[in-house]
Protein backbone atom coordinates (compact mmCIF):
# COMPACT_ATOMS: atom_id res chain seq x y z
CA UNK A 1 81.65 -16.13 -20.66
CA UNK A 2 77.96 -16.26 -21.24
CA UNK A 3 76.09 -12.95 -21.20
CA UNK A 4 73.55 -12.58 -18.62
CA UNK A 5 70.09 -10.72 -19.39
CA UNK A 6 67.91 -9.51 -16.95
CA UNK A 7 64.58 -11.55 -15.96
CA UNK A 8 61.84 -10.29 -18.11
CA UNK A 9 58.98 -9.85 -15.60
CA UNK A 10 56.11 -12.59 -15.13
CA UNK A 11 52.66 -10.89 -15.66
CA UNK A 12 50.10 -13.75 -14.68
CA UNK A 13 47.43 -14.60 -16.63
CA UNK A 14 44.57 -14.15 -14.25
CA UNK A 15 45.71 -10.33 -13.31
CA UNK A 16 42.95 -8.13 -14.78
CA UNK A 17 42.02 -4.65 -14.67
CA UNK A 18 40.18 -3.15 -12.51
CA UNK A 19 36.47 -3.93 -11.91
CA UNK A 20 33.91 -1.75 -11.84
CA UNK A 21 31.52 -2.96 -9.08
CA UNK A 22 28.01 -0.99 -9.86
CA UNK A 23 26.82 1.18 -7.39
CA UNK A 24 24.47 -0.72 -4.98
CA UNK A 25 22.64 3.14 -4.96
CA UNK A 26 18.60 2.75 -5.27
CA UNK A 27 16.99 2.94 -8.55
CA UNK A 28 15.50 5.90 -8.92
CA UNK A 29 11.87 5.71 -7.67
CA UNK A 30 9.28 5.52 -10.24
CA UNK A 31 6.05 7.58 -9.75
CA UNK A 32 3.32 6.45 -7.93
CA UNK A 33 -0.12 6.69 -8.44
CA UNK A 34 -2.61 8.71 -6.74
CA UNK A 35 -4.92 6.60 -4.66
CA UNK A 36 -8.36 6.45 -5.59
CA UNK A 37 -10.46 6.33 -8.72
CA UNK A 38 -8.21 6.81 -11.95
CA UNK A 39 -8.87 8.55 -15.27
CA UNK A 40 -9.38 6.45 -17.87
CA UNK A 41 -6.27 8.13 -19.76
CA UNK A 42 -4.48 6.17 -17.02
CA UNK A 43 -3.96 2.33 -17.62
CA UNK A 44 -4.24 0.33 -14.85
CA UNK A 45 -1.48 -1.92 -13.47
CA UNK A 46 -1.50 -5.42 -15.69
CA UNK A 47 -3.77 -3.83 -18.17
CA UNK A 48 -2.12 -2.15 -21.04
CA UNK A 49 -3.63 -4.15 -23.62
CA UNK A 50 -5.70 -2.46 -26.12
CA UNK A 51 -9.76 -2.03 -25.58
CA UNK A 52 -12.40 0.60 -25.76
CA UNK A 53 -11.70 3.74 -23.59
CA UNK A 54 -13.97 2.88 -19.94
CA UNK A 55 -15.48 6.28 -18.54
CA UNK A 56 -13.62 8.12 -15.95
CA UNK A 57 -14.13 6.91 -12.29
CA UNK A 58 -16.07 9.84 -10.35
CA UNK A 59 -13.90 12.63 -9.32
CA UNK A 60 -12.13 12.68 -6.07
CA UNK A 61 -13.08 14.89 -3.20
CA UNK A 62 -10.57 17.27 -1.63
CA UNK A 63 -8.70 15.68 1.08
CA UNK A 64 -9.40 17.55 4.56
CA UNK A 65 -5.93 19.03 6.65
CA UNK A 66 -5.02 15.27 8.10
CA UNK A 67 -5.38 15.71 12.02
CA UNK A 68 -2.34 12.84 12.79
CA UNK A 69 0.67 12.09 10.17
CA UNK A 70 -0.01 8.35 9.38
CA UNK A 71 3.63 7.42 9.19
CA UNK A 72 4.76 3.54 7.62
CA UNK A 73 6.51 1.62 10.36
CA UNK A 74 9.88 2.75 10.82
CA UNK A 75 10.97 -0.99 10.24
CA UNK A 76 10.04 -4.20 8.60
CA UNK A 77 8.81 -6.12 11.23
CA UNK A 78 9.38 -9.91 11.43
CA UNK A 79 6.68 -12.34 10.10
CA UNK A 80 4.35 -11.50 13.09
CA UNK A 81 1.28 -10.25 12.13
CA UNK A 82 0.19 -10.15 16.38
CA UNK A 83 3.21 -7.26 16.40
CA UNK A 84 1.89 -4.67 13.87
CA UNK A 85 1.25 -1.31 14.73
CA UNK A 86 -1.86 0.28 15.66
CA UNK A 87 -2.40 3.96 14.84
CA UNK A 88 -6.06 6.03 14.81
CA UNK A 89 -7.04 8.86 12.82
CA UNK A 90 -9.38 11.05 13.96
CA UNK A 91 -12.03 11.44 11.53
CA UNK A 92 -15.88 11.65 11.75
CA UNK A 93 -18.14 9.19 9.64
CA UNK A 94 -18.28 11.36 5.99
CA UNK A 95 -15.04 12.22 6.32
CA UNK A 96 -13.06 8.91 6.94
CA UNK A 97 -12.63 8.01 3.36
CA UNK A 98 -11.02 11.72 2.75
CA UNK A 99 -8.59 10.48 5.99
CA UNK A 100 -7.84 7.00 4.30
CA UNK A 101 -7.02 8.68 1.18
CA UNK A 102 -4.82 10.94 3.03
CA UNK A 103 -3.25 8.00 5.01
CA UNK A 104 -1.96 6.79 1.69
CA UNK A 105 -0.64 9.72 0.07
CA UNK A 106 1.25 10.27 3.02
CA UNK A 107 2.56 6.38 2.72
CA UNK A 108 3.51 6.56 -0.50
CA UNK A 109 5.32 9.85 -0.11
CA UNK A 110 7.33 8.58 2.49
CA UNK A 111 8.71 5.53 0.63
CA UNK A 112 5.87 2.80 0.72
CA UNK A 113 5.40 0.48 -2.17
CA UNK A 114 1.72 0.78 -3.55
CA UNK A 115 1.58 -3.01 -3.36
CA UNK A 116 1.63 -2.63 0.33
CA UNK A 117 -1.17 -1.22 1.27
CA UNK A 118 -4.69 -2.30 1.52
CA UNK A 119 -7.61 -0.12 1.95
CA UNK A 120 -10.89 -1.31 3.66
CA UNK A 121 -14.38 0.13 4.37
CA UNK A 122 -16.87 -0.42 6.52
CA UNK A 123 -19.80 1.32 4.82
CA UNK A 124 -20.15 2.43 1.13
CA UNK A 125 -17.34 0.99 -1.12
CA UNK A 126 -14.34 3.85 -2.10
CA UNK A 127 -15.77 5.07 -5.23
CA UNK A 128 -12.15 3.50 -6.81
CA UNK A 129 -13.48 0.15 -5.66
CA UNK A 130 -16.96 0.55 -7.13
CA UNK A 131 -15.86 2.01 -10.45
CA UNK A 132 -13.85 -0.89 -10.53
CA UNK A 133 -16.22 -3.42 -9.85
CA UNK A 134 -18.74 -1.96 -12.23
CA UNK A 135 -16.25 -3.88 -15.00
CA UNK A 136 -16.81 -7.19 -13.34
CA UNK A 137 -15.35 -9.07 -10.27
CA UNK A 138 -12.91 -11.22 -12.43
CA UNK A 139 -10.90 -7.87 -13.75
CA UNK A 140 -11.30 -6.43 -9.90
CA UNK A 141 -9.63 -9.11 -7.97
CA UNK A 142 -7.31 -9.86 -10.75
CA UNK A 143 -5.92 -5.93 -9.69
CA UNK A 144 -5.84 -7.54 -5.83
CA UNK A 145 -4.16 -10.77 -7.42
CA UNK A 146 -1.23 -8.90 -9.12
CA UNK A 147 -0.22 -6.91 -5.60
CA UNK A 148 1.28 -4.20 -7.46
CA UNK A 149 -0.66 -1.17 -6.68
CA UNK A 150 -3.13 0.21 -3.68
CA UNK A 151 -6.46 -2.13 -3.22
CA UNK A 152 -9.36 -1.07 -1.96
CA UNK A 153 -12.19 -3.25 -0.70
CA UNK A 154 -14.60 -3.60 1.37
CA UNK A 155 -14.39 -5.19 4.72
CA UNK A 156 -16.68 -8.14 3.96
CA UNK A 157 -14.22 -8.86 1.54
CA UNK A 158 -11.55 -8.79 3.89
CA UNK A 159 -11.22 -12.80 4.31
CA UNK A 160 -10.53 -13.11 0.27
CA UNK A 161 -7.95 -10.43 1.27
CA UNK A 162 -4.28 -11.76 1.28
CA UNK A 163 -2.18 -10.16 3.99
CA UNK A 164 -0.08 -6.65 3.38
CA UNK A 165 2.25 -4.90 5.19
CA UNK A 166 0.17 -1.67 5.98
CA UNK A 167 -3.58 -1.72 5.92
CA UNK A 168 -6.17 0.86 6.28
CA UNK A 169 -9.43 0.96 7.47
CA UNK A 170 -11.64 4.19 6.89
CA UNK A 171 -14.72 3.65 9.70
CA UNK A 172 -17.74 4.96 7.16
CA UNK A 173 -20.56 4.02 9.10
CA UNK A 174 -21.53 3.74 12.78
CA UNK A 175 -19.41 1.43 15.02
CA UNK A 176 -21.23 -1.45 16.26
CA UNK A 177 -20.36 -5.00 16.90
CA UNK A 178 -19.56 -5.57 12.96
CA UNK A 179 -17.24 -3.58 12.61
CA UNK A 180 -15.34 -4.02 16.04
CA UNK A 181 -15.23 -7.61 14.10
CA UNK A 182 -14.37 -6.20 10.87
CA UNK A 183 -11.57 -4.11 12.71
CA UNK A 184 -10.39 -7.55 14.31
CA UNK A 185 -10.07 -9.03 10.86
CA UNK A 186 -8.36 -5.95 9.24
CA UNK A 187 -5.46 -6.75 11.68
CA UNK A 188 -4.74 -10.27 11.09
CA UNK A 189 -4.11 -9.08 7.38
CA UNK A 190 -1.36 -6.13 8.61
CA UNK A 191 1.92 -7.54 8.58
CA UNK A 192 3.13 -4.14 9.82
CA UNK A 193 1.14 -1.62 10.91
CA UNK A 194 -2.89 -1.23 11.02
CA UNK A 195 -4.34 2.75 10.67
CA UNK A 196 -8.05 3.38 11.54
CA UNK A 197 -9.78 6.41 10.48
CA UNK A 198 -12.60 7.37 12.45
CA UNK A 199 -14.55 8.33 15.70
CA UNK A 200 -11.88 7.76 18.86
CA UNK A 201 -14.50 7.79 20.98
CA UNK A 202 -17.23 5.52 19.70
CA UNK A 203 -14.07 2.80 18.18
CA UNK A 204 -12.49 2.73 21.64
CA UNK A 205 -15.94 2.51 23.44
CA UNK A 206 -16.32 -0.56 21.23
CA UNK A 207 -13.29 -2.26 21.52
CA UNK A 208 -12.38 -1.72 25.01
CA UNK A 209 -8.80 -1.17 25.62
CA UNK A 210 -8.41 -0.79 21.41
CA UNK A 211 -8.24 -3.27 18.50
C-alpha cells in the first residue's frame, strides 16, 4: 500500500502583503506671505535667482480693527462668474487700503491660496504694486502671470487681469461713475466671491440696488 502525505498548501503567486495606502491627510500648509510690500530679504515668488539686493518696499501701515470678517466662500462655486459673492467693508476713503489688506490676511488665515486673490484700487496704486512696478512692467506682470501669490493692481488694469476666485477692491478715491464701472469689471474677474472696501453709502448710492 502506497503511503499517503498530506497536500502541501498552494500559496498563489499574486498574494502579497499588505499595502500601505498613504494617508490622503493634507500636506501640511506652507506659510504664507504677508500681503503687501515685501522686504527685500524676502524673494519674491519665481525670482530666486541671484541679483543685486532691490531696496525695501515702504513700510506697511497698521491695519485698523476690521469692522466685518471678510470670510472666503464657504464653497467652490461652479464656473459662474454671474454667481460670486458680494460682500462690503465699511471703510472710509484713507482707510480702504488698511481694510483690503485686512481682507486678505483674514483670507489667507482661513485657508485661501495666495494665488487666489486679486487686489484692485481705484485711486493711488498699493504701495506693493508701485514698489513693484518701479522694477519695470515686464518683471510686474510676470508676478500676475505666474498666479502663485496675492496681485495687486490697479483697476485700469483690471481688463489685462485674468479671472480669480476672490477679488478685492479697496474704494481709495471718491465714487463716481468710474468706479461704479471699475466695480462692474472687478466682478466679471471673481469666480467666487467679490469684497469692496469702502463708503456704504456713497457705493450703494452709485450703484443702485449694489454691484
Amino acid at each position: 500500500m502506497q503511503a499517503s502525505y498530506p497536500e502541501e498548501p498552494q500559496i498563489p503567486e499574486s498574494v502579497q502583503g499588505p499595502r500601505v495606502t498613504p494617508a490622503a491627510g493634507r500636506t501640511a500648509p506652507t506659510p504664507r506671505p504677508v500681503p503687501g510690500p515685501r522686504s527685500a530679504a524676502t524673494p519674491r515668488p519665481g525670482h530666486p535667482g541671484p541679483g543685486p539686493a532691490r531696496p525695501a518696499p515702504p513700510a506697511r501701515r497698521p491695519h485698523p480693527t476690521p469692522t466685518s470678517p471678510a470670510a472666503p466662500a464657504e464653497a467652490k462655486q461652479p464656473e459662474n462668474r454671474s454667481a460670486a459673492q458680494f460682500q462690503l467693508i465699511p471703510a472710509p476713503v484713507g482707510g480702504a487700503l488698511d481694510a483690503a489688506d485686512e481682507a486678505v490676511d483674514l483670507l489667507l488665515d482661513s485657508g485661501r491660496a495666495p494665488g487666489d486673490i486679486l487686489v484692485l484700487t481705484t485711486g493711488e496704486n498699493h504701495p506693493w504694486a508701485a514698489h513693484e512696478l518701479s522694477f519695470g512692467e515686464a518683471a510686474y506682470w510676470a508676478q500676475h502671470d505666474a498666479g502663485d501669490d496675492v496681485f495687486f493692481a490697479h483697476t485700469a488694469s483690471t481688463g489685462r487681469c485674468s479671472s480669480r476666485p476672490v477679488v478685492i477692491v479697496a474704494v481709495n478715491e471718491d465714487v463716481d461713475e468710474g468706479v461704479a464701472r471699475a466695480l462692474s469689471v472687478a466682478r466679471e474677474r471673481a469666480d467666487a466671491l467679490l469684497i469692496v472696501c469702502g463708503d456704504p453709502q456713497k457705493i450703494n448710492s452709485e450703484l443702485g440696488a449694489g454691484v
